[in-house]
C-alpha atoms as a PDB file:
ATOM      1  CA  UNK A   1     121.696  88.595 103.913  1.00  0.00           C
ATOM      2  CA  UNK A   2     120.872  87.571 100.514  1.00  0.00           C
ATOM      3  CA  UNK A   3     117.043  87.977  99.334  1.00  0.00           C
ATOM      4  CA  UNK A   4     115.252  87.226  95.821  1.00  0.00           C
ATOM      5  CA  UNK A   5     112.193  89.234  95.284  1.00  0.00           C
ATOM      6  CA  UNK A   6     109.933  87.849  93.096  1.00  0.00           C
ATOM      7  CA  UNK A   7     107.387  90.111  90.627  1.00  0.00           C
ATOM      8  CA  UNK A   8     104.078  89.340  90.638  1.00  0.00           C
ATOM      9  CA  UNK A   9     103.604  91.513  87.745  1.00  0.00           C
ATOM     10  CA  UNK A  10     103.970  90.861  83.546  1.00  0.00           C
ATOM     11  CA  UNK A  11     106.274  92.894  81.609  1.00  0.00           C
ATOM     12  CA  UNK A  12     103.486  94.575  79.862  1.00  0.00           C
ATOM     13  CA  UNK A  13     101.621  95.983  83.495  1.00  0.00           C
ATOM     14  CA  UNK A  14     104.939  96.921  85.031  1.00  0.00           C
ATOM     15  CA  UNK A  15     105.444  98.742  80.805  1.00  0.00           C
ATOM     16  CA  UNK A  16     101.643 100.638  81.248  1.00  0.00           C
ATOM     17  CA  UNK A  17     102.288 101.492  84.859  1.00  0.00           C
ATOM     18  CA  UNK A  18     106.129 102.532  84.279  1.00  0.00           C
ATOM     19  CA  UNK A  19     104.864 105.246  81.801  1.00  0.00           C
ATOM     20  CA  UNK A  20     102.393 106.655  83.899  1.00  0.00           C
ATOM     21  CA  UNK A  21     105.428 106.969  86.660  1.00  0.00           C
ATOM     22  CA  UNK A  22     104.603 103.902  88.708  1.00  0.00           C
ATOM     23  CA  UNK A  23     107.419 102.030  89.500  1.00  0.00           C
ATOM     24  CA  UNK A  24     107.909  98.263  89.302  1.00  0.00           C
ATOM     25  CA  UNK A  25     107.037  96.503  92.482  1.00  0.00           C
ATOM     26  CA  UNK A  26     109.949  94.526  92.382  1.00  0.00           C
ATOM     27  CA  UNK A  27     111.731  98.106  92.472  1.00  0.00           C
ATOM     28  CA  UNK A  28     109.269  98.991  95.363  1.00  0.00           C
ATOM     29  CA  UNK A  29     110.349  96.332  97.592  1.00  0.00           C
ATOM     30  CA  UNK A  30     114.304  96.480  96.821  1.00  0.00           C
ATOM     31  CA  UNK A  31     113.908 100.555  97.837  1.00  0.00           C
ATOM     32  CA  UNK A  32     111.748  98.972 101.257  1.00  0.00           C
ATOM     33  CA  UNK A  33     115.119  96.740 101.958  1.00  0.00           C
ATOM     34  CA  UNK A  34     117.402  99.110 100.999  1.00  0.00           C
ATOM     35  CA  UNK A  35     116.064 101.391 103.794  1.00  0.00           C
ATOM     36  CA  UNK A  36     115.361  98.433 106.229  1.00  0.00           C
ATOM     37  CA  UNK A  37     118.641  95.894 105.663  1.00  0.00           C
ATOM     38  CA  UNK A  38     120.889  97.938 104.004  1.00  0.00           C
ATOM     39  CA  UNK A  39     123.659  95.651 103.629  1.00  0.00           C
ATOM     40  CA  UNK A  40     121.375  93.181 101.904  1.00  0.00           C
ATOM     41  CA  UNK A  41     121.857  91.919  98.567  1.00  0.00           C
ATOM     42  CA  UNK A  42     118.895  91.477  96.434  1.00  0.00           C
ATOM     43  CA  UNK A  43     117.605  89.452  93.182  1.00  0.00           C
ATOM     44  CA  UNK A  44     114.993  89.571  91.053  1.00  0.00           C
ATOM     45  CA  UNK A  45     112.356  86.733  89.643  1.00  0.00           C
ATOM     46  CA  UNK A  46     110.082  87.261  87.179  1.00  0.00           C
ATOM     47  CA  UNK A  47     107.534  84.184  87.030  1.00  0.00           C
ATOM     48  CA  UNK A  48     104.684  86.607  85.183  1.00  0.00           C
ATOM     49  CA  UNK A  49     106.763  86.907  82.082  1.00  0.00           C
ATOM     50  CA  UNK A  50     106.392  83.863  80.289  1.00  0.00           C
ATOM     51  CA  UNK A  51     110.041  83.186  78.614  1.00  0.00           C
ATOM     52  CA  UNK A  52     111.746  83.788  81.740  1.00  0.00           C
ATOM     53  CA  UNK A  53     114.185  81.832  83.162  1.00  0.00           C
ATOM     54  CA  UNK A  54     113.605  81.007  86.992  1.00  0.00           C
ATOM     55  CA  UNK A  55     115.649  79.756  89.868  1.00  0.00           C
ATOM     56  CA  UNK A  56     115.071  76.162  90.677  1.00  0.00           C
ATOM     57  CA  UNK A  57     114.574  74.943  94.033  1.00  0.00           C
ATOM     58  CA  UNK A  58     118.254  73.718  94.478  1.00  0.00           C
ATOM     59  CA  UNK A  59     119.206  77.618  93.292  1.00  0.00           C
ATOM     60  CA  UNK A  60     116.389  79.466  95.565  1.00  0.00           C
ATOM     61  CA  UNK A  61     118.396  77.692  98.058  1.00  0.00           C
ATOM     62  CA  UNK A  62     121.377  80.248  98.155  1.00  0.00           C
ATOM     63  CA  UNK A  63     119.000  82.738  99.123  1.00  0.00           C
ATOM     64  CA  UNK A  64     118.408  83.357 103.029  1.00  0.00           C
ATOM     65  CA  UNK A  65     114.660  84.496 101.996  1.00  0.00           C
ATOM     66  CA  UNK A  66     111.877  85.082  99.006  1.00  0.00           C
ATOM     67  CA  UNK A  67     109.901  87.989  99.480  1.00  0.00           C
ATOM     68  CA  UNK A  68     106.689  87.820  96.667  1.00  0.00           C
ATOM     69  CA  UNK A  69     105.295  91.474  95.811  1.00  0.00           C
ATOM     70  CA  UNK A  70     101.574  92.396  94.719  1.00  0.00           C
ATOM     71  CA  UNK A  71      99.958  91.775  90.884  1.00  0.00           C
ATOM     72  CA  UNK A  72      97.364  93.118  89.053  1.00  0.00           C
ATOM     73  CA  UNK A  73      96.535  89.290  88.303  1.00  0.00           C
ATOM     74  CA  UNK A  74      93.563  87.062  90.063  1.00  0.00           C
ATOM     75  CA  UNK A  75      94.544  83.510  90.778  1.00  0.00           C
ATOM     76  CA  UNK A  76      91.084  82.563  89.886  1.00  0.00           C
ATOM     77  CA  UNK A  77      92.641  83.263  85.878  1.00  0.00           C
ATOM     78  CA  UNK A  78      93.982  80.262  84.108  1.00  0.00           C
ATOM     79  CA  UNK A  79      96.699  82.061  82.317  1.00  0.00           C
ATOM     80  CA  UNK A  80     100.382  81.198  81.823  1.00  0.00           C
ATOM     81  CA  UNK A  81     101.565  84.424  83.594  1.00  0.00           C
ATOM     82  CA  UNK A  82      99.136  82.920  86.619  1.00  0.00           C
ATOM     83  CA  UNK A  83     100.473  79.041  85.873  1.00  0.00           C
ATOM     84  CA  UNK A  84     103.947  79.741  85.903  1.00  0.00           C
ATOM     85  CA  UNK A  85     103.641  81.817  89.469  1.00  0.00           C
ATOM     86  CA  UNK A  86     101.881  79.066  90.916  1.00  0.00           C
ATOM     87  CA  UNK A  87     104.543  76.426  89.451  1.00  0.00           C
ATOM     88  CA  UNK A  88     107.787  78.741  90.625  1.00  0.00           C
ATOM     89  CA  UNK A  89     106.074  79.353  94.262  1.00  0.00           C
ATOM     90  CA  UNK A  90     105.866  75.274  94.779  1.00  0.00           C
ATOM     91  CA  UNK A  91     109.891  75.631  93.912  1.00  0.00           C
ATOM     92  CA  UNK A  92     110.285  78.323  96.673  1.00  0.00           C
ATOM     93  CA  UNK A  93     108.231  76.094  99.337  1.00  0.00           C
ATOM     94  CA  UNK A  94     110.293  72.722  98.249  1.00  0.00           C
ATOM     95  CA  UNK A  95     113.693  75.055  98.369  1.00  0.00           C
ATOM     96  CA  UNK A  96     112.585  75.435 102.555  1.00  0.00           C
ATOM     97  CA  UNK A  97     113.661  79.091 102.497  1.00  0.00           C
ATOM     98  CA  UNK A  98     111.663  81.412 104.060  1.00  0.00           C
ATOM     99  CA  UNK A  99     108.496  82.692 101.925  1.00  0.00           C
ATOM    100  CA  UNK A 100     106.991  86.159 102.453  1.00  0.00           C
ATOM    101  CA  UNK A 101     104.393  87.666 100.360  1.00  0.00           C
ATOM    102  CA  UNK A 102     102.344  90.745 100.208  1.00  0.00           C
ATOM    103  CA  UNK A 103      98.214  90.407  98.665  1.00  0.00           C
ATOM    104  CA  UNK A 104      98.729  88.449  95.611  1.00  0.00           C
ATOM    105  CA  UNK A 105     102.188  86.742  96.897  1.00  0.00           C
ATOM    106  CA  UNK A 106      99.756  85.505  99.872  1.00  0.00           C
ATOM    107  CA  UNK A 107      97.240  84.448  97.385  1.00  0.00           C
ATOM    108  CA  UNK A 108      99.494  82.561  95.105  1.00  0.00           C
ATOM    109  CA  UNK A 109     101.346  81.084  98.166  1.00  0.00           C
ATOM    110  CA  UNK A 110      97.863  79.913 100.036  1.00  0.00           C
ATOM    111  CA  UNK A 111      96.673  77.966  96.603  1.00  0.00           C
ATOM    112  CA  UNK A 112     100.225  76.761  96.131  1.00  0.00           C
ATOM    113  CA  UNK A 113      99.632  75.463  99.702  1.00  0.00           C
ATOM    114  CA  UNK A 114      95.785  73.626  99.494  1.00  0.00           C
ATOM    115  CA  UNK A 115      93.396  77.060 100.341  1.00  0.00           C
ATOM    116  CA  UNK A 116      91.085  78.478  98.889  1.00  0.00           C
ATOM    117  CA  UNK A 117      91.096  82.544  97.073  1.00  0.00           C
ATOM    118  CA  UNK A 118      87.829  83.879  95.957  1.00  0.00           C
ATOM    119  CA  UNK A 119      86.649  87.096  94.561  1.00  0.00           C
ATOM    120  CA  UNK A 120      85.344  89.220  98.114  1.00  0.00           C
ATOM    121  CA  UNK A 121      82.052  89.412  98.249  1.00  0.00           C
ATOM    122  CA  UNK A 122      82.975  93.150 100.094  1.00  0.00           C
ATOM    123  CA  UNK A 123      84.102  94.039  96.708  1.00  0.00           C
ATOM    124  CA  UNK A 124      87.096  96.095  96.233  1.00  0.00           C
ATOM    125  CA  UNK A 125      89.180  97.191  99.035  1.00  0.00           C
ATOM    126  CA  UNK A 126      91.204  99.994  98.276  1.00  0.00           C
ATOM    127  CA  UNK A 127      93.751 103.072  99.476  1.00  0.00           C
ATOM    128  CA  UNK A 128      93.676 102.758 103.208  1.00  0.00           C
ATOM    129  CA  UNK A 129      92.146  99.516 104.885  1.00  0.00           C
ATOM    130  CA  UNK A 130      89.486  99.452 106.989  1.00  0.00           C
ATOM    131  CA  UNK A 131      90.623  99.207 111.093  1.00  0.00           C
ATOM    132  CA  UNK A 132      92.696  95.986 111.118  1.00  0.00           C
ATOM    133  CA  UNK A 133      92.554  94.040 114.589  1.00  0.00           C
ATOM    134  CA  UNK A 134      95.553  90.925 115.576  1.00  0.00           C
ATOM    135  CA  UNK A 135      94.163  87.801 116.768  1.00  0.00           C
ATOM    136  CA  UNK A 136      94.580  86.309 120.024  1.00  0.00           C
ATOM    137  CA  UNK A 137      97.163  84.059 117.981  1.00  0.00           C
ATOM    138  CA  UNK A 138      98.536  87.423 116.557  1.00  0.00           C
ATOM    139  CA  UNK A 139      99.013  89.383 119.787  1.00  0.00           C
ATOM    140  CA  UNK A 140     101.588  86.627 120.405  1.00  0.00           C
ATOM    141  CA  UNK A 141     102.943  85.920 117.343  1.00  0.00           C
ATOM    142  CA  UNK A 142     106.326  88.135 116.907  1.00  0.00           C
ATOM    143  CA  UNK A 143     105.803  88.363 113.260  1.00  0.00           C
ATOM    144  CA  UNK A 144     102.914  90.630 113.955  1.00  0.00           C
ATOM    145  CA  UNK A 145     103.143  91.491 118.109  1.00  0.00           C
ATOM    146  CA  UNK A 146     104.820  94.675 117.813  1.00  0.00           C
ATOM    147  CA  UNK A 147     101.260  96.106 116.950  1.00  0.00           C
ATOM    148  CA  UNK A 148      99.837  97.278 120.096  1.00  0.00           C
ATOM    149  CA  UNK A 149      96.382  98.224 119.056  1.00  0.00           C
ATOM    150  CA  UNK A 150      93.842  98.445 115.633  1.00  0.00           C
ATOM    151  CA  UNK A 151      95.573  99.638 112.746  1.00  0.00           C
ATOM    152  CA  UNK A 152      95.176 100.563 109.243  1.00  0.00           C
ATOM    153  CA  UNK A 153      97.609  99.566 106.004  1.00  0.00           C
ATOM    154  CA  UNK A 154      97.957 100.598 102.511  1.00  0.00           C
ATOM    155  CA  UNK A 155      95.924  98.316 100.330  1.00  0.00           C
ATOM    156  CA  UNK A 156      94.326  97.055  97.188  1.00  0.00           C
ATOM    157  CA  UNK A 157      92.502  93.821  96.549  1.00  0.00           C
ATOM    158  CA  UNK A 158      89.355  92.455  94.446  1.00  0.00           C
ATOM    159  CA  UNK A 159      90.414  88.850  96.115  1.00  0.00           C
ATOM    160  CA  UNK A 160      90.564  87.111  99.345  1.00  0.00           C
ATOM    161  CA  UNK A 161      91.992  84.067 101.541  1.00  0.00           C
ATOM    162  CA  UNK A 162      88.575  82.162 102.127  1.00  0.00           C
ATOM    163  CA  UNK A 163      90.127  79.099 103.104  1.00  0.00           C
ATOM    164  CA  UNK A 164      93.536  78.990 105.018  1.00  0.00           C
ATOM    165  CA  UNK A 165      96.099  75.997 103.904  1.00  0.00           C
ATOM    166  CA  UNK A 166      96.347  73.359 106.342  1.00  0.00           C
ATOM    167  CA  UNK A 167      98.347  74.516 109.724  1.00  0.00           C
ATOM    168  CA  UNK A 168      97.760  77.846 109.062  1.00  0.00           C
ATOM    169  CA  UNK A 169      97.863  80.429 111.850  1.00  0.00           C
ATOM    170  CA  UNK A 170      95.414  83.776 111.078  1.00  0.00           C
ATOM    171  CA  UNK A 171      97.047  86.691 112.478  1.00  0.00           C
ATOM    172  CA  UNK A 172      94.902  89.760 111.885  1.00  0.00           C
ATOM    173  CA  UNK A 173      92.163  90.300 109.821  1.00  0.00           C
ATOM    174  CA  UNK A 174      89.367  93.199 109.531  1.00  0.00           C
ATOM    175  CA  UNK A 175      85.380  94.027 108.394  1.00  0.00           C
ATOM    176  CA  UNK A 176      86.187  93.309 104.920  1.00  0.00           C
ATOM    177  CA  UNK A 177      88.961  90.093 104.932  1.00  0.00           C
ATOM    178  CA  UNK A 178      89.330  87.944 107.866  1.00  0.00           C
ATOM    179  CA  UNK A 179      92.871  86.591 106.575  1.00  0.00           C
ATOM    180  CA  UNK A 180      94.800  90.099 106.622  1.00  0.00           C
ATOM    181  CA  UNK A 181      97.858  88.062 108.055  1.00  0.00           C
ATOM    182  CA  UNK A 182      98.673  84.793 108.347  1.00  0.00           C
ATOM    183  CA  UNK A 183     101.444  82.403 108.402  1.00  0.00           C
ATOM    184  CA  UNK A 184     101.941  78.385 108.031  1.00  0.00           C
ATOM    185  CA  UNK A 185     104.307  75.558 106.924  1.00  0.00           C
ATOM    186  CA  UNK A 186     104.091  73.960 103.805  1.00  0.00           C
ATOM    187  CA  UNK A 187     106.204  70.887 102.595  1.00  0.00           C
ATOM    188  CA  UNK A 188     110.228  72.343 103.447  1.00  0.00           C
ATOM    189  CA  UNK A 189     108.967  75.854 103.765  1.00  0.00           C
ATOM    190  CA  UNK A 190     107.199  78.357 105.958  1.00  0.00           C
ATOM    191  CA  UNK A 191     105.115  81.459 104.888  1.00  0.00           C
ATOM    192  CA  UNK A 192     104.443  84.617 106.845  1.00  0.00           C
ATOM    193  CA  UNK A 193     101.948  87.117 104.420  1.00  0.00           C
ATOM    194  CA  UNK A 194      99.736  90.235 104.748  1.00  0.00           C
ATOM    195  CA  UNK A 195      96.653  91.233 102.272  1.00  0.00           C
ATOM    196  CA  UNK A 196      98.029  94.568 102.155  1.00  0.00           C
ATOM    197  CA  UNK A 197     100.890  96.411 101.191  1.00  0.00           C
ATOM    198  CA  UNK A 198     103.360  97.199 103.690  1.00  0.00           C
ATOM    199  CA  UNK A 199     105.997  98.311 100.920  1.00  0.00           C
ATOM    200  CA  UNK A 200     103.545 100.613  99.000  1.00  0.00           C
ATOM    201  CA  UNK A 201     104.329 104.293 100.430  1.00  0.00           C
ATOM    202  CA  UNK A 202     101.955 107.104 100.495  1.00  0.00           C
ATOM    203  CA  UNK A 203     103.250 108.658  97.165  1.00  0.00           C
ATOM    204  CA  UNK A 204     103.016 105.068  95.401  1.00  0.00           C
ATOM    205  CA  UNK A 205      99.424 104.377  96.626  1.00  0.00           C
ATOM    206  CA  UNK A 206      98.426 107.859  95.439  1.00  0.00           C
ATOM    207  CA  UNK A 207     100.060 107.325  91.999  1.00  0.00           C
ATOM    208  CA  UNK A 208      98.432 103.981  91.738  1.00  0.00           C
ATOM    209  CA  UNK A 209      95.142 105.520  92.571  1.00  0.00           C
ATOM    210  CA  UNK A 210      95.334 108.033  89.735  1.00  0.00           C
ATOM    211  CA  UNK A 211      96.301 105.757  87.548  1.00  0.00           C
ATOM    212  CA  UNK A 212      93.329 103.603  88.227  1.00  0.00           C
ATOM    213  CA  UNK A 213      91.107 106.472  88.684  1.00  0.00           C
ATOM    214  CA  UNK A 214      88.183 105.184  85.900  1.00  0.00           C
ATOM    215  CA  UNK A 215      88.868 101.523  87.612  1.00  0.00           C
ATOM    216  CA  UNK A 216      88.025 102.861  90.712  1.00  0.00           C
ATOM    217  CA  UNK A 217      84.937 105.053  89.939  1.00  0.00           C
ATOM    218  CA  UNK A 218      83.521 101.996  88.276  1.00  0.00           C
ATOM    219  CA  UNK A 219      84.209  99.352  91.141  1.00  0.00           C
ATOM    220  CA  UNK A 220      82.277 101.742  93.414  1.00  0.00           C
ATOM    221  CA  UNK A 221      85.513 102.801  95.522  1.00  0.00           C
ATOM    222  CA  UNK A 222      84.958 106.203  94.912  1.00  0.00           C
ATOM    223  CA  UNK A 223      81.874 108.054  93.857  1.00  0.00           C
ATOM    224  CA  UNK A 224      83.480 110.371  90.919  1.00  0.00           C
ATOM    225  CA  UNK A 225      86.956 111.041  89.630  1.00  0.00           C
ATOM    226  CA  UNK A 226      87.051 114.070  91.431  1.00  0.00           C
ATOM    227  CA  UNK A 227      86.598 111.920  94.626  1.00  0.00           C
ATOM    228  CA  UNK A 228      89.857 110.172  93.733  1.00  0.00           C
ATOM    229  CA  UNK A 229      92.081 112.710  93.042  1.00  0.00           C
ATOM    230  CA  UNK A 230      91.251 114.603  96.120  1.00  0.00           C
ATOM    231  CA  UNK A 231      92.198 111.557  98.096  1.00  0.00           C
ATOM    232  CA  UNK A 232      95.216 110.699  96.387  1.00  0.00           C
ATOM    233  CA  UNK A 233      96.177 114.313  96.922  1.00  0.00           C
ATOM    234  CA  UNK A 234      95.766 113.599 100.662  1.00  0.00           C
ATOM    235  CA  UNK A 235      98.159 111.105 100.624  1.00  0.00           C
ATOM    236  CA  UNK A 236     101.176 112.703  98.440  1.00  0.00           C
ATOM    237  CA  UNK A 237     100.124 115.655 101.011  1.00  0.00           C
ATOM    238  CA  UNK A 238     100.113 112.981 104.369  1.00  0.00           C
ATOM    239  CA  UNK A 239      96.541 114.874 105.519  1.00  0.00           C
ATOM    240  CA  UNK A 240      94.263 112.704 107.486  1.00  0.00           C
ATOM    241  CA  UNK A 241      96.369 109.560 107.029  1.00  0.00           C
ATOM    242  CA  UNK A 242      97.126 107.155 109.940  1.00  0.00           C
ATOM    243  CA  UNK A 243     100.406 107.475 111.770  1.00  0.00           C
ATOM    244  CA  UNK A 244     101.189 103.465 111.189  1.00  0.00           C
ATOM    245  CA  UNK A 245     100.751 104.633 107.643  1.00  0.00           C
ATOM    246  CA  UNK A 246     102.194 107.853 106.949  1.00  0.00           C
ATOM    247  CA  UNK A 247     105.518 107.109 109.097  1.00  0.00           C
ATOM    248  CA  UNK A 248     107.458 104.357 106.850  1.00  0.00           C
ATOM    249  CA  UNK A 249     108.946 102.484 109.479  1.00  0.00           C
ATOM    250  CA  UNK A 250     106.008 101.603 110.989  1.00  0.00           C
ATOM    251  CA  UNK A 251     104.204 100.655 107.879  1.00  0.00           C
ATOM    252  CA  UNK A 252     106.561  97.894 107.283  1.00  0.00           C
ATOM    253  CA  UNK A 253     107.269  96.574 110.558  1.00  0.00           C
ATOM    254  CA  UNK A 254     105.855  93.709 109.471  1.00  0.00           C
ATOM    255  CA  UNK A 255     108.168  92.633 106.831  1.00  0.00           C
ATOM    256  CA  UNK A 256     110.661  94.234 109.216  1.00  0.00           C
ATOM    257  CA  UNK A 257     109.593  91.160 112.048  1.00  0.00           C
ATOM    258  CA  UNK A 258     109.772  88.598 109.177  1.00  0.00           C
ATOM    259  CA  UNK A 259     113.503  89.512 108.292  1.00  0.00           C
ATOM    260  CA  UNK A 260     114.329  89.469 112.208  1.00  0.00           C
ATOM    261  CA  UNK A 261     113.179  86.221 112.239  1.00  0.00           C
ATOM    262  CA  UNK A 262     115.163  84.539 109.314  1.00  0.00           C
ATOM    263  CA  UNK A 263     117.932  86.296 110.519  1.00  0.00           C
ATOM    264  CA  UNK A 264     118.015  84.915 114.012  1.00  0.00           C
ATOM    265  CA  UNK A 265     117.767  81.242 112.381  1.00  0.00           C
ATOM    266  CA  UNK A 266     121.110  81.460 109.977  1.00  0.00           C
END
């Protein structure tokens, strides 16, 4: 199986966030496969960098899937780095390989597609979602079936599907998004996407959390700094966290379904 991940972040974030010890999401997800496909083989796109040379259609077509990681970006920006994802996710959907994305790869692919992303009117939704239900569509979907119950997933998001592309199946959603998962078909391609991060581990969301600590405090996430660091220390310590979140395998079975899927169609 050959995969392209594609980063949602610029070269500058993924510099800021390196330093700090955060690694790269594009890293994040090619450690995820690593564990889950290991025989895989896996490329990297970066649209957010400007001057970077992308994969056209005809190219993504080598590929047996695209998986799109998380960004610091807001579609709602008219920006270059925001432009040129927009413009390379079109190429992915006219290539008619399969498209998976996690938070912002969902957003950019549900624009891409005719919805609609707005800032939430919840506000922030951060570190561990609130208790995410399937919908009767999800229960038998087998992208997202294999959850038996309410669950909870690793997350971070100022923005939100408010309008779902034409064709578009909701999955799951919870008290704060309604589109937590979701797939549809646009022009050659199909999409399967969460608003969380099934990739992120424990460790990573509690590095990211200290590293946005001030962010956080001022959003109204958290009540003090000292509020965030004593949660991030729960999760690099796994005290109080969800099962579906603190055992790997079943925080990505998800993306796990999606490559099951692709797999049986080669």
């Amino acid at each position: 199986m050959r995969l392209l991940i594609v980063e949602g972040n610029k070269e500058q974030t993924r510099l800021e966030r390196g330093a700090f010890g955060i690694k790269p999401y594009h890293l994040m997800f090619q450690e995820m496969l690593g564990g889950l496909v290991p025989k895989a083989q896996t490329d990297f796109a970066f649209p957010a960098d400007v001057a970077s040379e992308l994969p056209t259609a005809g190219q993504i077509k080598k590929y047996d899937g695209v998986l799109w990681t998380g960004s610091s970006l807001s579609v709602l920006d008219e920006s270059p780095d925001v432009e040129q994802q927009l413009n390379f996710a079109e190429e992915v959907f006219k290539s008619g390989v399969p498209f998976y994305g996690s938070c912002w790869g969902m957003q950019v692919a549900t624009v891409v597609a005719g919805g609609k992303v707005a800032l939430s009117k919840n506000g922030l939704e951060f570190g561990i979602s609130k208790p995410i239900d399937l919908t009767p569509l999800g229960r038998q979907n087998p992208l997202t079936s294999h959850r038996k119950g309410t669950y909870s997933a690793l997350c971070i998001h100022f923005d939100e599907v408010t309008k779902v592309p034409e064709n578009a199946l909701i999955l799951a959603g919870n008290a704060h998004s309604k589109v937590q998962a979701m797939t549809f078909d646009y022009k050659k391609g199909s999409f399967f996407g969460v608003q969380y991060h099934p990739e992120f581990s424990s460790s990573d969301m509690a590095l990211i959390g200290s590293f946005l600590a001030e962010k956080l405090v001022k959003s109204d996430a958290f009540n003090s700094l000292e509020e965030v660091q004593e949660f991030c220390l729960s999760l690099r310590e796994q005290k109080g966290i969800p099962p579906e979140i603190s055992d790997y395998q079943l925080h990505t079975q998800e993306i796990m379904a999606w490559l099951k899927l692709i797999a049986g169609k080669q």
